[in-house]
PDB file of N, CA and C in Angstrom:
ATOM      1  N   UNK A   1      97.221 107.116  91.231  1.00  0.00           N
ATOM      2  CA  UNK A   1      97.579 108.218  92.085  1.00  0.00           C
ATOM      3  C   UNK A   1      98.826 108.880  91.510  1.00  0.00           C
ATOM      4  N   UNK A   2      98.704 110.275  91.881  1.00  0.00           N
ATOM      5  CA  UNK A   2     100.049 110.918  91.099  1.00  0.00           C
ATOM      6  C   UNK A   2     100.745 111.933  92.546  1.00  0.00           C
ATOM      7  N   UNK A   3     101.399 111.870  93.095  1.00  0.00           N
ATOM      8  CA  UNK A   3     102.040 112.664  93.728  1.00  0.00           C
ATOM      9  C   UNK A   3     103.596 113.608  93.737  1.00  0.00           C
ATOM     10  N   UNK A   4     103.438 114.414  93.910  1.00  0.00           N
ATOM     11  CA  UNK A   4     104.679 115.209  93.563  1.00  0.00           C
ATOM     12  C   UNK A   4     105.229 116.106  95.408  1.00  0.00           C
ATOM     13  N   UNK A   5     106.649 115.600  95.796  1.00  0.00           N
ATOM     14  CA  UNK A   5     107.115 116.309  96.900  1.00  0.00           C
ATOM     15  C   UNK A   5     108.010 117.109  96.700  1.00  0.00           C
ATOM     16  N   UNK A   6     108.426 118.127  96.857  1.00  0.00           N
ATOM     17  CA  UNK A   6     109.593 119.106  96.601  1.00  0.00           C
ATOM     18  C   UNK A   6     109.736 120.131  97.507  1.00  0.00           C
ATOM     19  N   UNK A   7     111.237 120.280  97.715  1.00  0.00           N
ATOM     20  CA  UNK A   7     111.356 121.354  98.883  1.00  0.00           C
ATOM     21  C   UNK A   7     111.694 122.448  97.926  1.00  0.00           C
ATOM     22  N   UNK A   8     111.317 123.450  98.349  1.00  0.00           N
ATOM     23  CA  UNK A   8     111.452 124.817  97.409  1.00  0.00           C
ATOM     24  C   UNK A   8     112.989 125.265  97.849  1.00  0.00           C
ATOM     25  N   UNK A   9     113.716 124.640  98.838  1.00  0.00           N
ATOM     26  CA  UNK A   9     115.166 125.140  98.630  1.00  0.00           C
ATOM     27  C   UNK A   9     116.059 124.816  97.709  1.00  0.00           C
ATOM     28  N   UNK A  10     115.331 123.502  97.049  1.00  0.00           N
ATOM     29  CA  UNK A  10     116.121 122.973  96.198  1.00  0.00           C
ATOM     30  C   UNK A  10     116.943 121.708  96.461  1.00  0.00           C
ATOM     31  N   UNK A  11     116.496 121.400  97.738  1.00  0.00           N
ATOM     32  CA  UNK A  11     117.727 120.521  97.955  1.00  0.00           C
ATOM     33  C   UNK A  11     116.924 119.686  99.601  1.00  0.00           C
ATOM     34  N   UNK A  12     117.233 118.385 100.268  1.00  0.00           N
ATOM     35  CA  UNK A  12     116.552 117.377 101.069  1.00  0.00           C
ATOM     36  C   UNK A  12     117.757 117.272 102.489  1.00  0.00           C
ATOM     37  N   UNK A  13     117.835 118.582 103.107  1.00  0.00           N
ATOM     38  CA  UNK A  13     119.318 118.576 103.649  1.00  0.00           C
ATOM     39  C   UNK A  13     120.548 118.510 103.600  1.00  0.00           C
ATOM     40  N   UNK A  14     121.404 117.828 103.404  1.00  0.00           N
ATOM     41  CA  UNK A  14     122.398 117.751 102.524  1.00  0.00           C
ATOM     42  C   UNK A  14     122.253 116.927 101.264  1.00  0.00           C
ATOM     43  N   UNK A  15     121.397 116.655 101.204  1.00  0.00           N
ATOM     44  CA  UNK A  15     121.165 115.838  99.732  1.00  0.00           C
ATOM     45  C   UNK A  15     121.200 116.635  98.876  1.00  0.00           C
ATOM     46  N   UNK A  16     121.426 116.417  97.231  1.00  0.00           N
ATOM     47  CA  UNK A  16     121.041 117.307  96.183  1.00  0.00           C
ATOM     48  C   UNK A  16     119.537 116.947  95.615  1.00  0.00           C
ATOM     49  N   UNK A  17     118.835 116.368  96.108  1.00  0.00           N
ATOM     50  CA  UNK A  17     117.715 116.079  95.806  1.00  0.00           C
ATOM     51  C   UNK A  17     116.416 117.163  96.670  1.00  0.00           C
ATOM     52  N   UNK A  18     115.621 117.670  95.962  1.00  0.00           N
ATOM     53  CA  UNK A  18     114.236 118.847  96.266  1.00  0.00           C
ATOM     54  C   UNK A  18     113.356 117.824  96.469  1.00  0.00           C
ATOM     55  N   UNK A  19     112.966 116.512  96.021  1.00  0.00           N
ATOM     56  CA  UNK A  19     111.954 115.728  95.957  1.00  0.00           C
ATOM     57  C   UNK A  19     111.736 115.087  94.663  1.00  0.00           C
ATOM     58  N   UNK A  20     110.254 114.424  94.671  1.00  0.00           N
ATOM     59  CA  UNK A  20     110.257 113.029  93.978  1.00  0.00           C
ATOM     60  C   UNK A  20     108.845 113.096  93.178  1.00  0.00           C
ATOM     61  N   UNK A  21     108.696 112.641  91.926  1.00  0.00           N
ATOM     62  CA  UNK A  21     107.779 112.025  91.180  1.00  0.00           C
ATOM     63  C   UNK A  21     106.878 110.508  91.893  1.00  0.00           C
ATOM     64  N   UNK A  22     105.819 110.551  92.102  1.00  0.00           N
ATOM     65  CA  UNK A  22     104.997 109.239  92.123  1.00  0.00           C
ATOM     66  C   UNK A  22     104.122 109.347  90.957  1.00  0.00           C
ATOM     67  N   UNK A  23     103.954 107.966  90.172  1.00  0.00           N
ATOM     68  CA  UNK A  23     103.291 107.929  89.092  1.00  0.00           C
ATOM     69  C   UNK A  23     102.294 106.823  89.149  1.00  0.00           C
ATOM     70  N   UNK A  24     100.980 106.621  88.861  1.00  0.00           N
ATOM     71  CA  UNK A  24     100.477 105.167  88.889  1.00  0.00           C
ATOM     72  C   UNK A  24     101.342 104.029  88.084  1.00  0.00           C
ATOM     73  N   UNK A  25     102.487 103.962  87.679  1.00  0.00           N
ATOM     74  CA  UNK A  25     102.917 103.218  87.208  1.00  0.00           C
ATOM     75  C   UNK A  25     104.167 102.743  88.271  1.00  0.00           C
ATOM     76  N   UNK A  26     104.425 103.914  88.806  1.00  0.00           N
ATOM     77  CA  UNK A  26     105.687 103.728  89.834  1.00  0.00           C
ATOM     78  C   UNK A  26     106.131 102.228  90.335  1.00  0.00           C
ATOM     79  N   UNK A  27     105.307 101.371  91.287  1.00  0.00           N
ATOM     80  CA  UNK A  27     105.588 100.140  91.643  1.00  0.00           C
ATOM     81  C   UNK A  27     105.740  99.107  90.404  1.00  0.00           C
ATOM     82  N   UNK A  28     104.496  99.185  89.405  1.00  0.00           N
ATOM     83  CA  UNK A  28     105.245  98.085  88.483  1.00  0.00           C
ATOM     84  C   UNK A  28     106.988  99.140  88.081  1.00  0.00           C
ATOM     85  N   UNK A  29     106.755  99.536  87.688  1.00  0.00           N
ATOM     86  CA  UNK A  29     108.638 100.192  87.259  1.00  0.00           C
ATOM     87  C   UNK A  29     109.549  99.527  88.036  1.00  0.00           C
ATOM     88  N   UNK A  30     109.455 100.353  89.774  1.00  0.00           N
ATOM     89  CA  UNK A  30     110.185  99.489  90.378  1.00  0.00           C
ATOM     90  C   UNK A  30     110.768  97.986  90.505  1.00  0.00           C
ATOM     91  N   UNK A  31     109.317  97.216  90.153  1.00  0.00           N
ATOM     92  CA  UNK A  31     109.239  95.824  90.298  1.00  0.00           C
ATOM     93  C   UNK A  31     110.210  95.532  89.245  1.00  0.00           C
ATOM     94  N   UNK A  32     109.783  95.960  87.714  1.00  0.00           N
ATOM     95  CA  UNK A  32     110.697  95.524  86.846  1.00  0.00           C
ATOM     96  C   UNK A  32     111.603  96.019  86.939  1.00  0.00           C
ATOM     97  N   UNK A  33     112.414  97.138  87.431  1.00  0.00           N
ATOM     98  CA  UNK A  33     114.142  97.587  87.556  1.00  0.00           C
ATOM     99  C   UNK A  33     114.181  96.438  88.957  1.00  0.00           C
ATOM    100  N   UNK A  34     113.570  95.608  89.703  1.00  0.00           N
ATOM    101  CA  UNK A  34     113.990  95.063  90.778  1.00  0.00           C
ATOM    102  C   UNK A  34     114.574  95.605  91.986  1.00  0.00           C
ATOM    103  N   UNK A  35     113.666  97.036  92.012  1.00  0.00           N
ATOM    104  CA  UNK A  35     113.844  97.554  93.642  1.00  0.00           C
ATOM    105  C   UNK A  35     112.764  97.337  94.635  1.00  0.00           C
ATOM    106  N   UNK A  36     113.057  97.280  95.565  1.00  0.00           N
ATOM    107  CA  UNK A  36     112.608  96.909  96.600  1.00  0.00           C
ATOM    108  C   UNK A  36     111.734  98.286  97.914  1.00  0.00           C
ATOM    109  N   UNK A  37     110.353  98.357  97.268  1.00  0.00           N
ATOM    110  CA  UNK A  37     109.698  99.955  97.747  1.00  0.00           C
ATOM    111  C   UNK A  37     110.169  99.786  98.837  1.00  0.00           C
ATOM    112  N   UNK A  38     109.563  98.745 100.301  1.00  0.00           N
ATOM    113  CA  UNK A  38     109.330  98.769 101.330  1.00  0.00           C
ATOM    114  C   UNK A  38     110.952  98.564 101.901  1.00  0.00           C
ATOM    115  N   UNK A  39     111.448  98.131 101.520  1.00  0.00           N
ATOM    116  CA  UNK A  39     113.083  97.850 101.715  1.00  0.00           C
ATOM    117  C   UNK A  39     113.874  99.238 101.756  1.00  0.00           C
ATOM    118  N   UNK A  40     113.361  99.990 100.781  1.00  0.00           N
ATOM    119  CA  UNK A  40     113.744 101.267 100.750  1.00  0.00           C
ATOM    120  C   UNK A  40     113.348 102.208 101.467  1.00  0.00           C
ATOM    121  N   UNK A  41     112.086 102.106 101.660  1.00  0.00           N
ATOM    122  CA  UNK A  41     111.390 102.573 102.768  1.00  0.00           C
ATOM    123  C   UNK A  41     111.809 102.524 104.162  1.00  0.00           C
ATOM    124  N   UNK A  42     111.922 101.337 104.618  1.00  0.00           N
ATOM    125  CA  UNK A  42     112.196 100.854 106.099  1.00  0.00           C
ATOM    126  C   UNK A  42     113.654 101.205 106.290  1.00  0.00           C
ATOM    127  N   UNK A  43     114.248 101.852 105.146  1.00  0.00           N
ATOM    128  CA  UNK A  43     115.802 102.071 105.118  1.00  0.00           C
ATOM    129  C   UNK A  43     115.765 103.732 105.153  1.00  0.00           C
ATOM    130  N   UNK A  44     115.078 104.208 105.042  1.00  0.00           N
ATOM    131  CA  UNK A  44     114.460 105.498 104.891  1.00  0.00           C
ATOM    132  C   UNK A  44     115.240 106.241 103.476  1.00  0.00           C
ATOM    133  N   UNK A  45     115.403 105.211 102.442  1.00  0.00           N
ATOM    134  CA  UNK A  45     116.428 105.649 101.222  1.00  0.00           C
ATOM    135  C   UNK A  45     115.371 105.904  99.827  1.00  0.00           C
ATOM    136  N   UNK A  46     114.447 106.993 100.196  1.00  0.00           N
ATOM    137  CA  UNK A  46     113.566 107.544  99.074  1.00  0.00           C
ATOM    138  C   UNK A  46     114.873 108.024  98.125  1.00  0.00           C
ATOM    139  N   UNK A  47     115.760 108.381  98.198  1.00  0.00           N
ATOM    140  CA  UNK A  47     116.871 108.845  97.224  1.00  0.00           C
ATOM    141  C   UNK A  47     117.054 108.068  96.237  1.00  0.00           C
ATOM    142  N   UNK A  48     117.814 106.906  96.672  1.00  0.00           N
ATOM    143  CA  UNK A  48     118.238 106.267  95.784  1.00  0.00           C
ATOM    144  C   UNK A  48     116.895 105.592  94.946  1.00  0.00           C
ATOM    145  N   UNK A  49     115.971 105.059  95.532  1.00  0.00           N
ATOM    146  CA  UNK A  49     114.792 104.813  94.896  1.00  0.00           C
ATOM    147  C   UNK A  49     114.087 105.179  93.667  1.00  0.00           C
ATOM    148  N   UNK A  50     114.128 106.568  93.999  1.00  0.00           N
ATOM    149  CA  UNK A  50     113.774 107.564  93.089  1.00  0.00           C
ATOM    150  C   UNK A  50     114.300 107.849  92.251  1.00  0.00           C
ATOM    151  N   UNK A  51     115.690 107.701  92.481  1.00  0.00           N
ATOM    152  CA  UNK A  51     116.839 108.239  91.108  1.00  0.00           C
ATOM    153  C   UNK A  51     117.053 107.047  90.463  1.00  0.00           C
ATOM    154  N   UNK A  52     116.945 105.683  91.070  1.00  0.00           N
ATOM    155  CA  UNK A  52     116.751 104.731  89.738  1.00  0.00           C
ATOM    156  C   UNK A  52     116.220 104.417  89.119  1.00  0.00           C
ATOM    157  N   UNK A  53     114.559 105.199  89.452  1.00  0.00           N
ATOM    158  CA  UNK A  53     112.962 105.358  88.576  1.00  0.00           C
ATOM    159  C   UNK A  53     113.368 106.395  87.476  1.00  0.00           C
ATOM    160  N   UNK A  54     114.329 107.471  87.724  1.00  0.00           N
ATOM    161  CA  UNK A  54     114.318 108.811  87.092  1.00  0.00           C
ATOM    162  C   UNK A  54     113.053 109.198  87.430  1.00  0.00           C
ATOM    163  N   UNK A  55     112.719 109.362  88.883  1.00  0.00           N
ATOM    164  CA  UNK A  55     111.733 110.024  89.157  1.00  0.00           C
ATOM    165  C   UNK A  55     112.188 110.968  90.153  1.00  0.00           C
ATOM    166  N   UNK A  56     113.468 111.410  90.621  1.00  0.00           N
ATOM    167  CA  UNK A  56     114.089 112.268  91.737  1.00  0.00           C
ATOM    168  C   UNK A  56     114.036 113.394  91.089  1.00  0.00           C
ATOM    169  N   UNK A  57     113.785 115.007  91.527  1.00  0.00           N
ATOM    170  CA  UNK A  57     113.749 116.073  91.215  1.00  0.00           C
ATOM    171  C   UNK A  57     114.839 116.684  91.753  1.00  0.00           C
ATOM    172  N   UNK A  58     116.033 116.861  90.569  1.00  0.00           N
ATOM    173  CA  UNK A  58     116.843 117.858  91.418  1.00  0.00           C
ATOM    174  C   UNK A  58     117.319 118.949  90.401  1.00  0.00           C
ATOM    175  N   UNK A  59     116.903 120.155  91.607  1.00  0.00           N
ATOM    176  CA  UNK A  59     117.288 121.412  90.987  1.00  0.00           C
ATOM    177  C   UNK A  59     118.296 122.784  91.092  1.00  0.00           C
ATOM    178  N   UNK A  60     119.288 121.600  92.072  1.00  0.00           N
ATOM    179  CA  UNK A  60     119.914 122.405  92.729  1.00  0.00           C
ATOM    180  C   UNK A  60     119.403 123.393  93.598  1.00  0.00           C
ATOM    181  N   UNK A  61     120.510 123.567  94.715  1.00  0.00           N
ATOM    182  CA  UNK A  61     120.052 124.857  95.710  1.00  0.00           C
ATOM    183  C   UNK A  61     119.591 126.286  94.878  1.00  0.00           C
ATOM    184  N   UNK A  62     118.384 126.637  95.870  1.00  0.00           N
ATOM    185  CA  UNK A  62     117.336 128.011  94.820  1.00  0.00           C
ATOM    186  C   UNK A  62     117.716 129.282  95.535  1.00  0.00           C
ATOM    187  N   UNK A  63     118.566 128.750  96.859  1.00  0.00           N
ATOM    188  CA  UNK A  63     118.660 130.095  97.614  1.00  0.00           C
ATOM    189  C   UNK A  63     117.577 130.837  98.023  1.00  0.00           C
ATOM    190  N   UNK A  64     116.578 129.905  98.237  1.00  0.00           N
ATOM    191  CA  UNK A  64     115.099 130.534  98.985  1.00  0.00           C
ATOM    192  C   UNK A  64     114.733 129.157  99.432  1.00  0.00           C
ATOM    193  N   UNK A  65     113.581 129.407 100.824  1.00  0.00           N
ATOM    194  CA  UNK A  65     113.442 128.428 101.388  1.00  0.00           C
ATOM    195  C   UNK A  65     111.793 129.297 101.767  1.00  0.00           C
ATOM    196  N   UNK A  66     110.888 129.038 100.973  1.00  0.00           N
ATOM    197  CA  UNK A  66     109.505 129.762 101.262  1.00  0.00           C
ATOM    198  C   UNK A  66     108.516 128.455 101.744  1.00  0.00           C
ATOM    199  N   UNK A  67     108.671 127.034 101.555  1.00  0.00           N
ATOM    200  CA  UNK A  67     108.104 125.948 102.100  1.00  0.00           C
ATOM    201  C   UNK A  67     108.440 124.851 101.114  1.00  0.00           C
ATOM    202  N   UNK A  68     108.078 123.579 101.959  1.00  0.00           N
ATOM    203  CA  UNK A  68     107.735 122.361 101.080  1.00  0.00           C
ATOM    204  C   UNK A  68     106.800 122.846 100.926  1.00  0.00           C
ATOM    205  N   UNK A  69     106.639 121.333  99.507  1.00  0.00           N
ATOM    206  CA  UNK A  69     105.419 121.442  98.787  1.00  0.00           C
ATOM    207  C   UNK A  69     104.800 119.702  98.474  1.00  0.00           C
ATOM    208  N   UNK A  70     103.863 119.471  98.815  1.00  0.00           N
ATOM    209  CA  UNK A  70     103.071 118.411  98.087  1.00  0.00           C
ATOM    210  C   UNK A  70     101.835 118.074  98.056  1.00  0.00           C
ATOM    211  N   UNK A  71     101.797 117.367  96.774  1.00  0.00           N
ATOM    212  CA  UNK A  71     100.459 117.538  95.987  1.00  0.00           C
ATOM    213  C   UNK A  71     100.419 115.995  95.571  1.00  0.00           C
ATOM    214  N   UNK A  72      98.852 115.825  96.158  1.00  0.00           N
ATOM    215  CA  UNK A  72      98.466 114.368  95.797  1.00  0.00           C
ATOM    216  C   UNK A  72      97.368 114.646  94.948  1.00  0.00           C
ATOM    217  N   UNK A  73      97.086 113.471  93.732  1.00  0.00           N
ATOM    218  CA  UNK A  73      96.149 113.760  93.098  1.00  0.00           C
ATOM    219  C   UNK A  73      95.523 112.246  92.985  1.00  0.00           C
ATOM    220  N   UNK A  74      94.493 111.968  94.081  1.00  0.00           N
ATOM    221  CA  UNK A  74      93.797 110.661  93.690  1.00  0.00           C
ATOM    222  C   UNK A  74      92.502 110.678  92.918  1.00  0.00           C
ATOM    223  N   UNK A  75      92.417 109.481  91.998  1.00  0.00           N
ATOM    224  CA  UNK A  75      91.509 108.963  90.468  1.00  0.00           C
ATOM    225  C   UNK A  75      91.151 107.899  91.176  1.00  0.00           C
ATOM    226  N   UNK A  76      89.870 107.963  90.851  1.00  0.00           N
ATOM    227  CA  UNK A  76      89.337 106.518  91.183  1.00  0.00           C
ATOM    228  C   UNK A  76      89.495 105.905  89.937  1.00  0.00           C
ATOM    229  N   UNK A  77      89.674 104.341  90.544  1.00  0.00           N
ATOM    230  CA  UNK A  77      89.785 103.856  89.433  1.00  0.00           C
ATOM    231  C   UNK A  77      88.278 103.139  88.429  1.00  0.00           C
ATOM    232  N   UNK A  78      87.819 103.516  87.438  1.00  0.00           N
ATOM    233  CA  UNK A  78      87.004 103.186  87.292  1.00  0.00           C
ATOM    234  C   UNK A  78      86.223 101.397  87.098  1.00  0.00           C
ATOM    235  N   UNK A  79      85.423 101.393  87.353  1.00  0.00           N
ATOM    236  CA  UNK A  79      84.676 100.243  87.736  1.00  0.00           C
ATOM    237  C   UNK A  79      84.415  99.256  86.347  1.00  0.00           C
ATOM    238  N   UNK A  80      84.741  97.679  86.204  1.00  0.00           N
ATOM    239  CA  UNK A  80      84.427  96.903  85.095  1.00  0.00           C
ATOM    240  C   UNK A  80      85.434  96.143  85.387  1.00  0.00           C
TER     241      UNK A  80
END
């Protein structure tokens, strides 16, 4: 699965973060940097998560706010 979230303002409220990279590789990564998804999750800290994957998108404030955006792209995985 590949998913991509981003706010088109540029920015996650006061955060400097627009949103985040998911990669099918994402959880093993995590596992081996030794973060903790659901920990992060239940903490509601997609931030820090993300920025220790180098998967956080930040693009600074765009000075437009026309919508979020996200896009999932599921692959089956093939069979064997």
């Amino acid at each position: 699965m590949h998913a991509l979230a981003g706010d088109t303002d540029g920015v996650d409220g006061m955060a400097p973060v627009a949103g985040a990279l998911w990669r099918p590789d994402t959880l093993a990564r995590a596992a081996a940097a030794g973060l903790d998804p659901a920990g992060s999750l239940a903490r509601n800290d997609a931030h820090s998560f993300f920025a220790a994957l180098g998967d956080a998108i930040v693009t600074g404030p765009t000075l437009t706010n026309v919508n979020d955006f996200r896009a999932v792209l599921v692959q089956p995985v093939p069979a064997g």
